[in-house]
N, C-alpha and C. Protein backbone atom coordinates (compact mmCIF):
# COMPACT_ATOMS: atom_id res chain seq x y z
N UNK A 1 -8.32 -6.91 -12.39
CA UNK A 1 -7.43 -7.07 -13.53
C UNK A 1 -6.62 -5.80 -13.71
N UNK A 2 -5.00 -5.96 -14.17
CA UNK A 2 -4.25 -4.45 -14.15
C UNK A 2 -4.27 -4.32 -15.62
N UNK A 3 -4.60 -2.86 -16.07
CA UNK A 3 -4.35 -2.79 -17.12
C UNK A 3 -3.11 -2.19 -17.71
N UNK A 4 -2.88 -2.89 -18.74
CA UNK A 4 -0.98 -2.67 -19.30
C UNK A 4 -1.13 -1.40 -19.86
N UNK A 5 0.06 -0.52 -19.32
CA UNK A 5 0.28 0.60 -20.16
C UNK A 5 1.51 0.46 -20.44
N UNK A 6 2.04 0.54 -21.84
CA UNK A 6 3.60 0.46 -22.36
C UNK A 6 4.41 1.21 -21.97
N UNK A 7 4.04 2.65 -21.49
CA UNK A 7 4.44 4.16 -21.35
C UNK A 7 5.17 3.98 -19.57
N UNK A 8 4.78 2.92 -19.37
CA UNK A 8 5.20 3.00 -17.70
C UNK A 8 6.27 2.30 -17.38
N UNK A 9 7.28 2.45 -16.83
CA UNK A 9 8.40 2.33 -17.00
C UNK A 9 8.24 0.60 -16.32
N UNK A 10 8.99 -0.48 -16.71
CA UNK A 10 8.72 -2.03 -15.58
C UNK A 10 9.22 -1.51 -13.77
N UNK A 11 8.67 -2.10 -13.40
CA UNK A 11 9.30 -2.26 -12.36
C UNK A 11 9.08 -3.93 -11.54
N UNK A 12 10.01 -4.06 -10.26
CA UNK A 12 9.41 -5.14 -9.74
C UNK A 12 7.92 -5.22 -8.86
N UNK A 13 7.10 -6.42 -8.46
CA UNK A 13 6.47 -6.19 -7.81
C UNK A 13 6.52 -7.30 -6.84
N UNK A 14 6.04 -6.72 -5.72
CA UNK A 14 6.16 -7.30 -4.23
C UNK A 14 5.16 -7.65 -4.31
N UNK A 15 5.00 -8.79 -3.12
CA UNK A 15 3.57 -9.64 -2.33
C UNK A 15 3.99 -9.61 -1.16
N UNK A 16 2.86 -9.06 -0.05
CA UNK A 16 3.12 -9.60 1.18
C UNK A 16 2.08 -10.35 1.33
N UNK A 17 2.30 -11.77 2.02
CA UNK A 17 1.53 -12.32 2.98
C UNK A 17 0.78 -11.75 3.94
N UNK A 18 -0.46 -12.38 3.86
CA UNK A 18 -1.69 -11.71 4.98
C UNK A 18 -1.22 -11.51 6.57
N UNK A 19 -0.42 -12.86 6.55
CA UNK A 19 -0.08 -13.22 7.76
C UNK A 19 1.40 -12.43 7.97
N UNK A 20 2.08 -11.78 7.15
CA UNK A 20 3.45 -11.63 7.51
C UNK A 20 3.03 -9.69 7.78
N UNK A 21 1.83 -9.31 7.79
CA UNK A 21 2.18 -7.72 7.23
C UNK A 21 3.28 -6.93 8.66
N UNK A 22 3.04 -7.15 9.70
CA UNK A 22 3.75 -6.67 10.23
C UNK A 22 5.09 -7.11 10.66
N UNK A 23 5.70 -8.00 9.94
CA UNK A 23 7.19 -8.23 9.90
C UNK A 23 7.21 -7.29 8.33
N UNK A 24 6.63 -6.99 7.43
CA UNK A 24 6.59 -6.21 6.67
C UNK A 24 6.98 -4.66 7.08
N UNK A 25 5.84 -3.94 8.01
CA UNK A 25 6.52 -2.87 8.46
C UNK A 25 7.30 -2.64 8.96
N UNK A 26 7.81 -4.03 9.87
CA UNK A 26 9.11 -3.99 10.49
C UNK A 26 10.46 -3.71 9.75
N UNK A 27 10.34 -4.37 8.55
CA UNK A 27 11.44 -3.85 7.69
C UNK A 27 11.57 -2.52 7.03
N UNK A 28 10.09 -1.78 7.01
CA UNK A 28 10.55 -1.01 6.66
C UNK A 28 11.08 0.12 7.68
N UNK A 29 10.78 -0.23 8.64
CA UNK A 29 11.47 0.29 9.60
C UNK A 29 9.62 1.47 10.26
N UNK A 30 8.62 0.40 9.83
CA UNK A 30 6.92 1.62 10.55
C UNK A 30 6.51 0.69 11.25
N UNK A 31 6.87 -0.19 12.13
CA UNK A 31 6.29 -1.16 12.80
C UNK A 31 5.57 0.14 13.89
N UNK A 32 6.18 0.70 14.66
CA UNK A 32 5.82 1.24 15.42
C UNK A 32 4.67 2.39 14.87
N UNK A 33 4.59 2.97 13.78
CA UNK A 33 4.34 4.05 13.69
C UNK A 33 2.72 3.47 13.14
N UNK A 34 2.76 2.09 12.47
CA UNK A 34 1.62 1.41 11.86
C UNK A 34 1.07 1.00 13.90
N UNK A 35 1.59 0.58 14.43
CA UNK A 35 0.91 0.22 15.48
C UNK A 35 0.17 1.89 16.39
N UNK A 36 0.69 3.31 15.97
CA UNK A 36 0.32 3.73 17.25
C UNK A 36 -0.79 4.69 15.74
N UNK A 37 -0.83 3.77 14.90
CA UNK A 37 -2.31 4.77 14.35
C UNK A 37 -1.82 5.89 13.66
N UNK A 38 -0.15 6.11 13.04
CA UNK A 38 0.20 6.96 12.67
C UNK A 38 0.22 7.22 10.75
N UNK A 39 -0.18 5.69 10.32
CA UNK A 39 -0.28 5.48 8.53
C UNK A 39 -1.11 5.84 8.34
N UNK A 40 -1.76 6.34 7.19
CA UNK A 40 -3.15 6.39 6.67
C UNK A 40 -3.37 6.33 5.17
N UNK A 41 -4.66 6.09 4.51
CA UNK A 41 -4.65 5.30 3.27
C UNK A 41 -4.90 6.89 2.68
N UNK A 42 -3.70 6.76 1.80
CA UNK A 42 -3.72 8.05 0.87
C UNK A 42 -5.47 8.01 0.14
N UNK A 43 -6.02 7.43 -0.05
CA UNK A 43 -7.54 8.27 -0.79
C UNK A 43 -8.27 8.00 0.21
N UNK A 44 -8.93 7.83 1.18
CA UNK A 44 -9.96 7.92 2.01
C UNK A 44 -9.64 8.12 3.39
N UNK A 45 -8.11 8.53 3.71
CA UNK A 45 -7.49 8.66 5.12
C UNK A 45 -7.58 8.23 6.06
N UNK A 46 -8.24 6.68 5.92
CA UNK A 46 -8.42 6.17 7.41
C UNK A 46 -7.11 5.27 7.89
N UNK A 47 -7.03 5.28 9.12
CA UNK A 47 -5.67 4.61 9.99
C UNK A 47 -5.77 3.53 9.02
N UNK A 48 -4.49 2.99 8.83
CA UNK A 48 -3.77 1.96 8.20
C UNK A 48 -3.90 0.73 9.49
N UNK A 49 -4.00 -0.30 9.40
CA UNK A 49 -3.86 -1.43 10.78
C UNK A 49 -3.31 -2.74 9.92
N UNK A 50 -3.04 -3.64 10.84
CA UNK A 50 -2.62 -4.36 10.07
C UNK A 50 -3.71 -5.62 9.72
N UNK A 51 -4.86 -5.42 9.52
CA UNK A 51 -6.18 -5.91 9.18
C UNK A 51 -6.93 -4.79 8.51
N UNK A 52 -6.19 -3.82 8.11
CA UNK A 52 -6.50 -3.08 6.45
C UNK A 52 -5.73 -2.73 5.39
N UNK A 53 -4.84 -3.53 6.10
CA UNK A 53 -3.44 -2.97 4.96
C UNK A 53 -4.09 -3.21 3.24
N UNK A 54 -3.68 -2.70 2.24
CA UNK A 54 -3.99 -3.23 0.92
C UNK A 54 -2.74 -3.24 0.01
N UNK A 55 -2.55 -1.97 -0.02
CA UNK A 55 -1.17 -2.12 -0.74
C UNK A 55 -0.01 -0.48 -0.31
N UNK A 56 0.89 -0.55 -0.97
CA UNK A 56 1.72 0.20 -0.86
C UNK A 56 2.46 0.61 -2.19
N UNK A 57 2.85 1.87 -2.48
CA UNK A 57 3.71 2.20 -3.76
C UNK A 57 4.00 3.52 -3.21
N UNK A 58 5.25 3.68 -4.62
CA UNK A 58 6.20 4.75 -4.12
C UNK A 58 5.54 6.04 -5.28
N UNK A 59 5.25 7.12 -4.74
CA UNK A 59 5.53 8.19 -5.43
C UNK A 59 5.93 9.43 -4.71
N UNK A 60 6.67 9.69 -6.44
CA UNK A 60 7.93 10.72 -5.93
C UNK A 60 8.99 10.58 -4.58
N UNK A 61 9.16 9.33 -5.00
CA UNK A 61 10.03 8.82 -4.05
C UNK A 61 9.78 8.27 -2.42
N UNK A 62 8.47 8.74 -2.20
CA UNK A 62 8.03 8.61 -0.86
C UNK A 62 6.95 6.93 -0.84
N UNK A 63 6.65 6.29 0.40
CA UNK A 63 5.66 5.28 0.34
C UNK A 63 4.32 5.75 0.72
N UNK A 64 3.45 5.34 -0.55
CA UNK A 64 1.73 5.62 -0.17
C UNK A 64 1.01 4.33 -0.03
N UNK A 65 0.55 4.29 0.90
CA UNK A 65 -0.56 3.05 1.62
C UNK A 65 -1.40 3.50 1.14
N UNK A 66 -2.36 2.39 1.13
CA UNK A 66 -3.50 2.19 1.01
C UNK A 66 -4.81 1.06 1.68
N UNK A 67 -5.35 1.57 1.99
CA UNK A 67 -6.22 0.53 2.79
C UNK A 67 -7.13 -1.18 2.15
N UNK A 68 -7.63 -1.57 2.48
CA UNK A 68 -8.29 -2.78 1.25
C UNK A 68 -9.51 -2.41 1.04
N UNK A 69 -9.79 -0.92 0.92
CA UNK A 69 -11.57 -1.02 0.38
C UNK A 69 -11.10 -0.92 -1.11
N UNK A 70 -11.98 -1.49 -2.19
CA UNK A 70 -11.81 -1.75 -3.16
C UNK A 70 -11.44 -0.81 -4.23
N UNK A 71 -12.23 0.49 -3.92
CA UNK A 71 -12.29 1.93 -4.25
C UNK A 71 -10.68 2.79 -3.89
N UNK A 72 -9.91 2.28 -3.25
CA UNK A 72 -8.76 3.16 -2.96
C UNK A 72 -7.49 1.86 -3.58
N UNK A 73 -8.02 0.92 -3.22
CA UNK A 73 -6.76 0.06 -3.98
C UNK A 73 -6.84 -0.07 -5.88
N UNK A 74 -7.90 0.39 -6.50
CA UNK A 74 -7.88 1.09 -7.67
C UNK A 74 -6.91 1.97 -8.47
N UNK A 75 -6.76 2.61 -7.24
CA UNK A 75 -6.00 3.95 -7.95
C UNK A 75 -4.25 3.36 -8.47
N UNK A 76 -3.95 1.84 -7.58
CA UNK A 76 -2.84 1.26 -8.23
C UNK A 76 -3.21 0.63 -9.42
N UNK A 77 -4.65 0.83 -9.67
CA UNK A 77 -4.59 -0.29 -11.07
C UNK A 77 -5.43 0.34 -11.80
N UNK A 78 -4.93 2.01 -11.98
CA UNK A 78 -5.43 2.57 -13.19
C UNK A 78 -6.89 2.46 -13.46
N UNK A 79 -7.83 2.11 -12.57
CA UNK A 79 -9.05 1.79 -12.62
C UNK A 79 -10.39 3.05 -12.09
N UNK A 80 -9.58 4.13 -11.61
CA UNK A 80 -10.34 5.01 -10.72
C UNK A 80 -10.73 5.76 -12.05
């Protein structure tokens, strides 16, 4: 469950499909870089694949991955 904070500015939010993630990196232009083991999940640093992807967000302008252990995809939902 996400919890609402008023203070945070809206933004949109994305879904990728399980099945689509790597036409996903493809757009963003990391297909390659997700395939040679080069992403990693900002809180527990392990390679990003595309059978751990969890989520993605921007801070300070840059993109932070995250893997699907339950414990690192938290930290998008204010829960850590």
């Amino acid at each position: 469950m996400l919890k609402y904070n008023p203070k945070l500015p809206r933004e949109k939010v994305y879904g990728v499909y399980e099945l689509d993630v790597l036409g996903f990196f493809s757009k963003l232009g990391l297909l390659e870089k997700l395939k040679m083991g080069q992403i990693v999940c900002e809180k527990c640093k392990i390679t990003i694949t595309e059978n751990n992807f969890g989520a993605v967000y921007k801070k300070n302008n840059e993109l932070v991955f995250l893997c699907d252990k339950a414990q690192c995809k938290n930290i998008i939902e204010g829960i850590e």
